[in-house]
PDB file of N, CA and C in Angstrom:
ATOM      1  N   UNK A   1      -0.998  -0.235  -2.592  1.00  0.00           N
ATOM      2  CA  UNK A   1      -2.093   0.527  -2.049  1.00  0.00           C
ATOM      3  C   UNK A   1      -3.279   0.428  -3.009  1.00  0.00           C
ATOM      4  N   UNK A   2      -4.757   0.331  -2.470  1.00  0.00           N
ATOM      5  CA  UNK A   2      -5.902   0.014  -3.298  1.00  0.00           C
ATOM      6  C   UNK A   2      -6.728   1.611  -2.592  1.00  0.00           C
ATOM      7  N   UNK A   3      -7.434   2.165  -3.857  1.00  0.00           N
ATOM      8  CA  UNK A   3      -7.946   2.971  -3.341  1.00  0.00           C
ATOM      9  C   UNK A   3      -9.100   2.991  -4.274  1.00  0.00           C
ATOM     10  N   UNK A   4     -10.405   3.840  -3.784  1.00  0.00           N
ATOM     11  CA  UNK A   4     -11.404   3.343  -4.257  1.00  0.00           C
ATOM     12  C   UNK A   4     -12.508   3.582  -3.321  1.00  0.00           C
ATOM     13  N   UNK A   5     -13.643   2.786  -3.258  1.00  0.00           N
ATOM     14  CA  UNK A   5     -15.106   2.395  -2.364  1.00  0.00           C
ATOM     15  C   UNK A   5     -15.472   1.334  -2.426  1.00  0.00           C
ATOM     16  N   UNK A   6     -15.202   0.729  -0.929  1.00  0.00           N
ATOM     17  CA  UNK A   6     -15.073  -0.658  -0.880  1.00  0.00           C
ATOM     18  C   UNK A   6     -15.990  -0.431   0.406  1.00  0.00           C
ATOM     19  N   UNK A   7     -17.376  -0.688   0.395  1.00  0.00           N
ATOM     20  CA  UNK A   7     -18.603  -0.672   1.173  1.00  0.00           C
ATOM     21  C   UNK A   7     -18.318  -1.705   2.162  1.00  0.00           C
ATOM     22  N   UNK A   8     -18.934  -1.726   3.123  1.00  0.00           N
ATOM     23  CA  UNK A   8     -19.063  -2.973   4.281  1.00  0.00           C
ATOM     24  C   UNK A   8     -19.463  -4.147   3.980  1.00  0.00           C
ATOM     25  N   UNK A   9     -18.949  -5.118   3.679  1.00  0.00           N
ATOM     26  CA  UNK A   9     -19.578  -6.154   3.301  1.00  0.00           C
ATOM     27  C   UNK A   9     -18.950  -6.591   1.886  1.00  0.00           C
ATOM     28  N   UNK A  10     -18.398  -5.942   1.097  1.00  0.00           N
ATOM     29  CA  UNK A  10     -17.590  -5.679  -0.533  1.00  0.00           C
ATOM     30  C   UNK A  10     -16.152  -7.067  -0.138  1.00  0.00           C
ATOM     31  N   UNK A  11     -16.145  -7.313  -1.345  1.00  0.00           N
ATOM     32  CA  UNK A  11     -15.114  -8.044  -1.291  1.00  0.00           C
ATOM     33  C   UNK A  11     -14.106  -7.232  -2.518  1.00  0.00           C
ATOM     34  N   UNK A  12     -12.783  -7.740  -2.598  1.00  0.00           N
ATOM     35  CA  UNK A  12     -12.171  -6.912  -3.898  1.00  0.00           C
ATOM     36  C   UNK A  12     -10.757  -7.834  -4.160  1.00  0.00           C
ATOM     37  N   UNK A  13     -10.085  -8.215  -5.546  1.00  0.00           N
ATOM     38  CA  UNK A  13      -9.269  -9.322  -5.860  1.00  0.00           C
ATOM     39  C   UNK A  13      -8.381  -8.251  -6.269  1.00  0.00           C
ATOM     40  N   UNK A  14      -7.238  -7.783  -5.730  1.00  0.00           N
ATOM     41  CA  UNK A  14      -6.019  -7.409  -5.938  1.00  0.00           C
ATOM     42  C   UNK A  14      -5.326  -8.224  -6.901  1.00  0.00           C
ATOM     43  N   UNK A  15      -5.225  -8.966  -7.579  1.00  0.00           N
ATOM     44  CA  UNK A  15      -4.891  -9.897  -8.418  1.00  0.00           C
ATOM     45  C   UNK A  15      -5.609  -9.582  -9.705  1.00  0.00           C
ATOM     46  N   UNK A  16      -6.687  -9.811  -9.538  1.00  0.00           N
ATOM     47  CA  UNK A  16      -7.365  -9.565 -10.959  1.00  0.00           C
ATOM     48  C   UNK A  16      -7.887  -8.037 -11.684  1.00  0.00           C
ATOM     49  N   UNK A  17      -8.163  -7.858 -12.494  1.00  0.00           N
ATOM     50  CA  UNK A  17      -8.376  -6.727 -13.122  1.00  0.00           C
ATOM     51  C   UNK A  17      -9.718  -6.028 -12.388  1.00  0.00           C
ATOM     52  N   UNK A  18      -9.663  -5.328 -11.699  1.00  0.00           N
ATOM     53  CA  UNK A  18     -11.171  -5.127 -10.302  1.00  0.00           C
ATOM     54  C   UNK A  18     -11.405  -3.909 -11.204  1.00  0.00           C
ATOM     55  N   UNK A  19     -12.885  -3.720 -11.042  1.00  0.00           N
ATOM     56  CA  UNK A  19     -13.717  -2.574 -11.741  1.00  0.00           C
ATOM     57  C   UNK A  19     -13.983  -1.638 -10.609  1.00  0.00           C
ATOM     58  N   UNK A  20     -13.548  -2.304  -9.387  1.00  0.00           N
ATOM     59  CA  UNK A  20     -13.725  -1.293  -7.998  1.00  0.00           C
ATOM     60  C   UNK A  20     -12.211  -0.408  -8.165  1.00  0.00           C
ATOM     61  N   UNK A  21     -12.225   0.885  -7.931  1.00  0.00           N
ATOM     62  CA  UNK A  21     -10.850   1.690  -7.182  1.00  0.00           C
ATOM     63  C   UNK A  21      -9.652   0.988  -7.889  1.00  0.00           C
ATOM     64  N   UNK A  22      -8.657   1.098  -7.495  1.00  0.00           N
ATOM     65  CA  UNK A  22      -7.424   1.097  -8.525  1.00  0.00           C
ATOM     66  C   UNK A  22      -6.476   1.038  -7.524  1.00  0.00           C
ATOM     67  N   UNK A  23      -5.457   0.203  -8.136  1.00  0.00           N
ATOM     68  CA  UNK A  23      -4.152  -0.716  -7.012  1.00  0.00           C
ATOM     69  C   UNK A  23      -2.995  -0.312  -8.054  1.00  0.00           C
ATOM     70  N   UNK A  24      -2.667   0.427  -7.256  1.00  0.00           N
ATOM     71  CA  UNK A  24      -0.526   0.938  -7.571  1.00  0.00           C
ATOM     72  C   UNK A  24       0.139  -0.067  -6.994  1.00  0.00           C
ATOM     73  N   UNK A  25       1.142  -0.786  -7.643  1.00  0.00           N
ATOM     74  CA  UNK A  25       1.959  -2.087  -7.600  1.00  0.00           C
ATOM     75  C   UNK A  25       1.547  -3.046  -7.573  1.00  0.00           C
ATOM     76  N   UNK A  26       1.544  -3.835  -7.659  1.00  0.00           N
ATOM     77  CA  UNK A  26       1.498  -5.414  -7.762  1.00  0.00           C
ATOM     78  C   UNK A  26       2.303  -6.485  -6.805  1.00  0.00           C
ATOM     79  N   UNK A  27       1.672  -8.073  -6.974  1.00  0.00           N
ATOM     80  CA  UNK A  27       2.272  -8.991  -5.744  1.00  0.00           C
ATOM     81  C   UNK A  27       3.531  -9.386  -6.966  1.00  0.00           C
ATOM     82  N   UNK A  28       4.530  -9.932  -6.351  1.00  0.00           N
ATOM     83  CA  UNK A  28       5.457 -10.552  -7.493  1.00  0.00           C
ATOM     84  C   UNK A  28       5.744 -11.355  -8.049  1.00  0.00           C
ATOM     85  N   UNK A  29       4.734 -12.142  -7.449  1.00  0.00           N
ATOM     86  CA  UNK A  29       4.505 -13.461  -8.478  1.00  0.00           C
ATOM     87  C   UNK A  29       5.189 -14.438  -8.006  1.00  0.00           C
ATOM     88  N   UNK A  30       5.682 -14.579  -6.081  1.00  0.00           N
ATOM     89  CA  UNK A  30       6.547 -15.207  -5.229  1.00  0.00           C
ATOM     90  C   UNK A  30       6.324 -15.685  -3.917  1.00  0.00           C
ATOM     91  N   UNK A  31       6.477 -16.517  -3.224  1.00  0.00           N
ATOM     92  CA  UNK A  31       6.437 -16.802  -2.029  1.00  0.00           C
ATOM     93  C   UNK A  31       6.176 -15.052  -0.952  1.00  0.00           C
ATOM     94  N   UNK A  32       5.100 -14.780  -0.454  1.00  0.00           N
ATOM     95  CA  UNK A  32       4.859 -13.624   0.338  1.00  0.00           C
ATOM     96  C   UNK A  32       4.536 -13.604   1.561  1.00  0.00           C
ATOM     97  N   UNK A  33       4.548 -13.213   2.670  1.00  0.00           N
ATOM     98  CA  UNK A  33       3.553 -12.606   3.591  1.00  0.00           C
ATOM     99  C   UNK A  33       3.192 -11.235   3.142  1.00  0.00           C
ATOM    100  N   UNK A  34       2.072 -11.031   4.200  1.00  0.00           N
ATOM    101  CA  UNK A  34       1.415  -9.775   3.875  1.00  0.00           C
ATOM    102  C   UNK A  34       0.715  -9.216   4.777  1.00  0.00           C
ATOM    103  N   UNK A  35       0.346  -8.066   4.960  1.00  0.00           N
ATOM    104  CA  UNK A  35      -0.114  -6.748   5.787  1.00  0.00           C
ATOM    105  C   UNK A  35      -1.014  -6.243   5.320  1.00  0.00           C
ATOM    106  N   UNK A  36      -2.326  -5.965   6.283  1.00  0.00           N
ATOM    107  CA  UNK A  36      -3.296  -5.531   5.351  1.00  0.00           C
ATOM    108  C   UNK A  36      -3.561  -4.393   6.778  1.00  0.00           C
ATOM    109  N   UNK A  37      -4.176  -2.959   5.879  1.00  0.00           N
ATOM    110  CA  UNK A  37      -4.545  -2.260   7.243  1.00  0.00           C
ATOM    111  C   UNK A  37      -5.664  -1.269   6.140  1.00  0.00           C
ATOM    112  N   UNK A  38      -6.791  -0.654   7.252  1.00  0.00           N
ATOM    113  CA  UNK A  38      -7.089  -0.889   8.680  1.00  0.00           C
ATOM    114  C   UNK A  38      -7.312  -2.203   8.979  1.00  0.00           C
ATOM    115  N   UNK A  39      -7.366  -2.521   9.985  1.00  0.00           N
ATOM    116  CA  UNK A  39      -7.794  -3.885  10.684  1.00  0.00           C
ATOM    117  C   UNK A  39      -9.297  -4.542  10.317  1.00  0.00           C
ATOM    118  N   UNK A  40     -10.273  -3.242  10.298  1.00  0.00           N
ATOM    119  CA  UNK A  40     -11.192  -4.303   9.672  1.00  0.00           C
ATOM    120  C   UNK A  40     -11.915  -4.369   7.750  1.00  0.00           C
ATOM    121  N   UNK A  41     -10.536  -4.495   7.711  1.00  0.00           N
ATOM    122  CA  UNK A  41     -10.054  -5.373   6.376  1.00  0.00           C
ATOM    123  C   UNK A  41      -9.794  -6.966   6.238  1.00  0.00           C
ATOM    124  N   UNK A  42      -9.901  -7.553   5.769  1.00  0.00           N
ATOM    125  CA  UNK A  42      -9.347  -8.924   6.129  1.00  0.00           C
ATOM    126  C   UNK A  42      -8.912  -9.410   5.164  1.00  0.00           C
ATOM    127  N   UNK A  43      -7.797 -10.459   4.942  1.00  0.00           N
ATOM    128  CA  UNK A  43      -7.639 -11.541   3.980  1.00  0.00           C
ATOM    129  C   UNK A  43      -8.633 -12.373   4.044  1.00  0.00           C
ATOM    130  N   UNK A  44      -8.992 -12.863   2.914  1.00  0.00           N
ATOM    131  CA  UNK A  44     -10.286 -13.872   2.165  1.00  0.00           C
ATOM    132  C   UNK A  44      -9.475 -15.134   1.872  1.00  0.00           C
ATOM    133  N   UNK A  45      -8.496 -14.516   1.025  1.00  0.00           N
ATOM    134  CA  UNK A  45      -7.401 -15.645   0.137  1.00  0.00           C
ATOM    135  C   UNK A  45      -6.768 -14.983  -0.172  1.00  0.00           C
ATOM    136  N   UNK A  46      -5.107 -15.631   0.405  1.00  0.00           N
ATOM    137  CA  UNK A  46      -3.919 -15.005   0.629  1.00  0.00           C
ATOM    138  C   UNK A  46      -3.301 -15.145  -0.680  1.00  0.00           C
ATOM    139  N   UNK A  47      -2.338 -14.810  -1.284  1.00  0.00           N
ATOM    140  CA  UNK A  47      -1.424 -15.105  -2.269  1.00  0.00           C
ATOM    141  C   UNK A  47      -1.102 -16.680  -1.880  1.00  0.00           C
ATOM    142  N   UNK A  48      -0.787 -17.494  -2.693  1.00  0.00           N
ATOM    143  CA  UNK A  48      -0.297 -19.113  -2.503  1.00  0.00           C
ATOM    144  C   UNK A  48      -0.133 -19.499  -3.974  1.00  0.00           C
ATOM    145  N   UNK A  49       0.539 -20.521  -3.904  1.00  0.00           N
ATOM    146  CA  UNK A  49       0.883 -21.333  -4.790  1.00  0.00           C
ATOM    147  C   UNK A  49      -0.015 -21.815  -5.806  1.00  0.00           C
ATOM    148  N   UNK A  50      -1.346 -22.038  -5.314  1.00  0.00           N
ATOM    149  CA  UNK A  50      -2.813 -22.126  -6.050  1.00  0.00           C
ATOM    150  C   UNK A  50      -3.180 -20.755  -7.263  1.00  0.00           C
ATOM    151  N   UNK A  51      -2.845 -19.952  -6.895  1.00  0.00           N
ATOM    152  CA  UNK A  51      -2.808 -18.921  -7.815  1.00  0.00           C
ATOM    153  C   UNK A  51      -1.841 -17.948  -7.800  1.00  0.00           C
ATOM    154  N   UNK A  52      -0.486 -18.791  -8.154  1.00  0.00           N
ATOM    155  CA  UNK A  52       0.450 -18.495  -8.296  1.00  0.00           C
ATOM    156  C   UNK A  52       1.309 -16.769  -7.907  1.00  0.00           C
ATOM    157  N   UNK A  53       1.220 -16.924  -6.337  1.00  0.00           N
ATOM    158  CA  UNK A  53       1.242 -15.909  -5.769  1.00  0.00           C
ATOM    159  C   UNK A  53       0.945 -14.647  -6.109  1.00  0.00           C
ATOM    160  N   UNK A  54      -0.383 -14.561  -6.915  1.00  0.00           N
ATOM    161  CA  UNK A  54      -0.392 -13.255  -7.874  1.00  0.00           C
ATOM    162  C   UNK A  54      -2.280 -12.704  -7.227  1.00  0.00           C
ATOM    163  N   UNK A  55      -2.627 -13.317  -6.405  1.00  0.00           N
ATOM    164  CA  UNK A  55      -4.194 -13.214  -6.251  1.00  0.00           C
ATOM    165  C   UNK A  55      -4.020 -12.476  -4.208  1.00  0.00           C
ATOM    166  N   UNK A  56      -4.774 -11.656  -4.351  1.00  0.00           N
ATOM    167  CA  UNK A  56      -4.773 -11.376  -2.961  1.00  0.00           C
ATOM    168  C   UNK A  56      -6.620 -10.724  -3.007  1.00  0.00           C
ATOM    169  N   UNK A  57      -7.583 -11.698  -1.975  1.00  0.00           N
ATOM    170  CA  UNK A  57      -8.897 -11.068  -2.161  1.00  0.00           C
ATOM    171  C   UNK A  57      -9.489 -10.682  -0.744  1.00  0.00           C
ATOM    172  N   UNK A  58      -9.921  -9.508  -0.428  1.00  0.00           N
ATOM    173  CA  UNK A  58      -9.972  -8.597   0.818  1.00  0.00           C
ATOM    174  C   UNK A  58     -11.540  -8.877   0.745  1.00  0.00           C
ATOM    175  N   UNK A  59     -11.504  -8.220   2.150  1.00  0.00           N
ATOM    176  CA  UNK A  59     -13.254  -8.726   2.313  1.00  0.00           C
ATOM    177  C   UNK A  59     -13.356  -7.325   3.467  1.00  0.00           C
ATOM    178  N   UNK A  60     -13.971  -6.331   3.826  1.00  0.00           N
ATOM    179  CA  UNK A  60     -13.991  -5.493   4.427  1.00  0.00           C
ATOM    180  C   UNK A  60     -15.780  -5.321   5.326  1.00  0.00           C
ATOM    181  N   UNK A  61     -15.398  -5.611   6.512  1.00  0.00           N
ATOM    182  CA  UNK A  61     -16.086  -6.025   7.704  1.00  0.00           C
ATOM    183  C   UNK A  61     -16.569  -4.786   8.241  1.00  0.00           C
ATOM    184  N   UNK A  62     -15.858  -3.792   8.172  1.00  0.00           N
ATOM    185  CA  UNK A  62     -16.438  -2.493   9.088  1.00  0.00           C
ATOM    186  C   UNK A  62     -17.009  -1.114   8.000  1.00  0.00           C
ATOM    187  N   UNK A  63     -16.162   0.207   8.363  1.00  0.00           N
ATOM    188  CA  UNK A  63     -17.187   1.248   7.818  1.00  0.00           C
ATOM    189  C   UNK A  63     -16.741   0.861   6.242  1.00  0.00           C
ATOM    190  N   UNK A  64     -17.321   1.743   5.356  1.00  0.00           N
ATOM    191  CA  UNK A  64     -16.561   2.085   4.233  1.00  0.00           C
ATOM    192  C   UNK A  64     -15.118   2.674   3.801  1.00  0.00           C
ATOM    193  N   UNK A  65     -14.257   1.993   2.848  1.00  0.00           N
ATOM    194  CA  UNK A  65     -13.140   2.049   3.054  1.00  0.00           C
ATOM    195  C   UNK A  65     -12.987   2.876   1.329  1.00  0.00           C
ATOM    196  N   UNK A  66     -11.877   4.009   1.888  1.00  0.00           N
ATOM    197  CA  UNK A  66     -11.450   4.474   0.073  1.00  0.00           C
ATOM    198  C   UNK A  66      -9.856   4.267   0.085  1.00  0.00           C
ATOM    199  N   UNK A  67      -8.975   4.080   1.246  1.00  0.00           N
ATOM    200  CA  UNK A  67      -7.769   3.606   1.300  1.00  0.00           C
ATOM    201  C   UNK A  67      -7.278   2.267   1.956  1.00  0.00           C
ATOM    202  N   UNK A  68      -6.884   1.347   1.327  1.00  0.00           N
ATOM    203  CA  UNK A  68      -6.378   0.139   1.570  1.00  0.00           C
ATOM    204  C   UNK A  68      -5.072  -0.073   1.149  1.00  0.00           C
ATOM    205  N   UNK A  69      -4.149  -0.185   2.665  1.00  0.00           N
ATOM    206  CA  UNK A  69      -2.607  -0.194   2.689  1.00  0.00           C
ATOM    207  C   UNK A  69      -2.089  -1.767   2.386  1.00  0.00           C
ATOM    208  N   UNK A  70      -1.820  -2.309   1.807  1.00  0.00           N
ATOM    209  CA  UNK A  70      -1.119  -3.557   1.752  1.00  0.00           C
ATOM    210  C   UNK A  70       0.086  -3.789   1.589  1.00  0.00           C
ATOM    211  N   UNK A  71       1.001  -4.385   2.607  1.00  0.00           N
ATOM    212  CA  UNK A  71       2.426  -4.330   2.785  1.00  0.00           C
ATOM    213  C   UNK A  71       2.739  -5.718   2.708  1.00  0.00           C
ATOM    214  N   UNK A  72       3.543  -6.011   1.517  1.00  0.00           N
ATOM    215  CA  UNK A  72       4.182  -7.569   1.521  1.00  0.00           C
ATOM    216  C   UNK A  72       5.782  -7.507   1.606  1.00  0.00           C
ATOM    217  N   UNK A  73       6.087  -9.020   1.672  1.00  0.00           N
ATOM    218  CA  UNK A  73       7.611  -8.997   1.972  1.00  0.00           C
ATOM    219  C   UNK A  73       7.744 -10.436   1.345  1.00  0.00           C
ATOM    220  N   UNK A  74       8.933 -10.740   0.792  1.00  0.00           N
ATOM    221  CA  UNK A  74       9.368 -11.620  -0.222  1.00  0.00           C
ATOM    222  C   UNK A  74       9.602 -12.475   1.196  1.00  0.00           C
ATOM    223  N   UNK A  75       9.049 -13.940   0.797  1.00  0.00           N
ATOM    224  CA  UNK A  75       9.820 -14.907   1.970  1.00  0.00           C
ATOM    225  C   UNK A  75      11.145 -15.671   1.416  1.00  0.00           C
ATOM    226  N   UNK A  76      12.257 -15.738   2.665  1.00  0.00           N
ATOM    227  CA  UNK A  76      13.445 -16.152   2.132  1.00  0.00           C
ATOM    228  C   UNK A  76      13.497 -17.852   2.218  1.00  0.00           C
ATOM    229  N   UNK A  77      13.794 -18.035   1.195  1.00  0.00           N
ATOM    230  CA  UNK A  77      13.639 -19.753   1.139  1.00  0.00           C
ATOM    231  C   UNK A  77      15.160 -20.564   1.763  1.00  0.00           C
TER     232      UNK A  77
END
């Protein structure tokens, strides 16, 4: 979960050390899917192999947001 003020138009890197709002847990550093809500939230750039499943960067399209739910799940190889 990312919480915070993430304006219309804001982008924000769950991965990296963000000066925006503050993220309880972390990705695991593994093959993922993922869940992002409300809806107009979006993935930018998903977790992948390119940055070693540890980067997730949101881009938020509608009102202003102070709660951002993100739900991942380990993929089984």
């Amino acid at each position: 979960m990312w919480a915070g003020e993430l304006e219309n138009g804001q982008e924000i890197d769950l991965g990296a050390s963000s000066t925006i709002g503050s993220v309880s847990g972390s990705l695991p550093g593994v093959p993922v899917t993922v869940e992002v809500h409300p809806s107009s939230v979006r993935i930018v750039t998903p977790p992948g192999p390119q940055n070693q499943w540890r980067h997730l960067v949101l881009h938020n399209d509608g009102q202003k947001q102070v709660v951002i739910v993100v739900r991942w799940s380990t993929v089984r190889r």
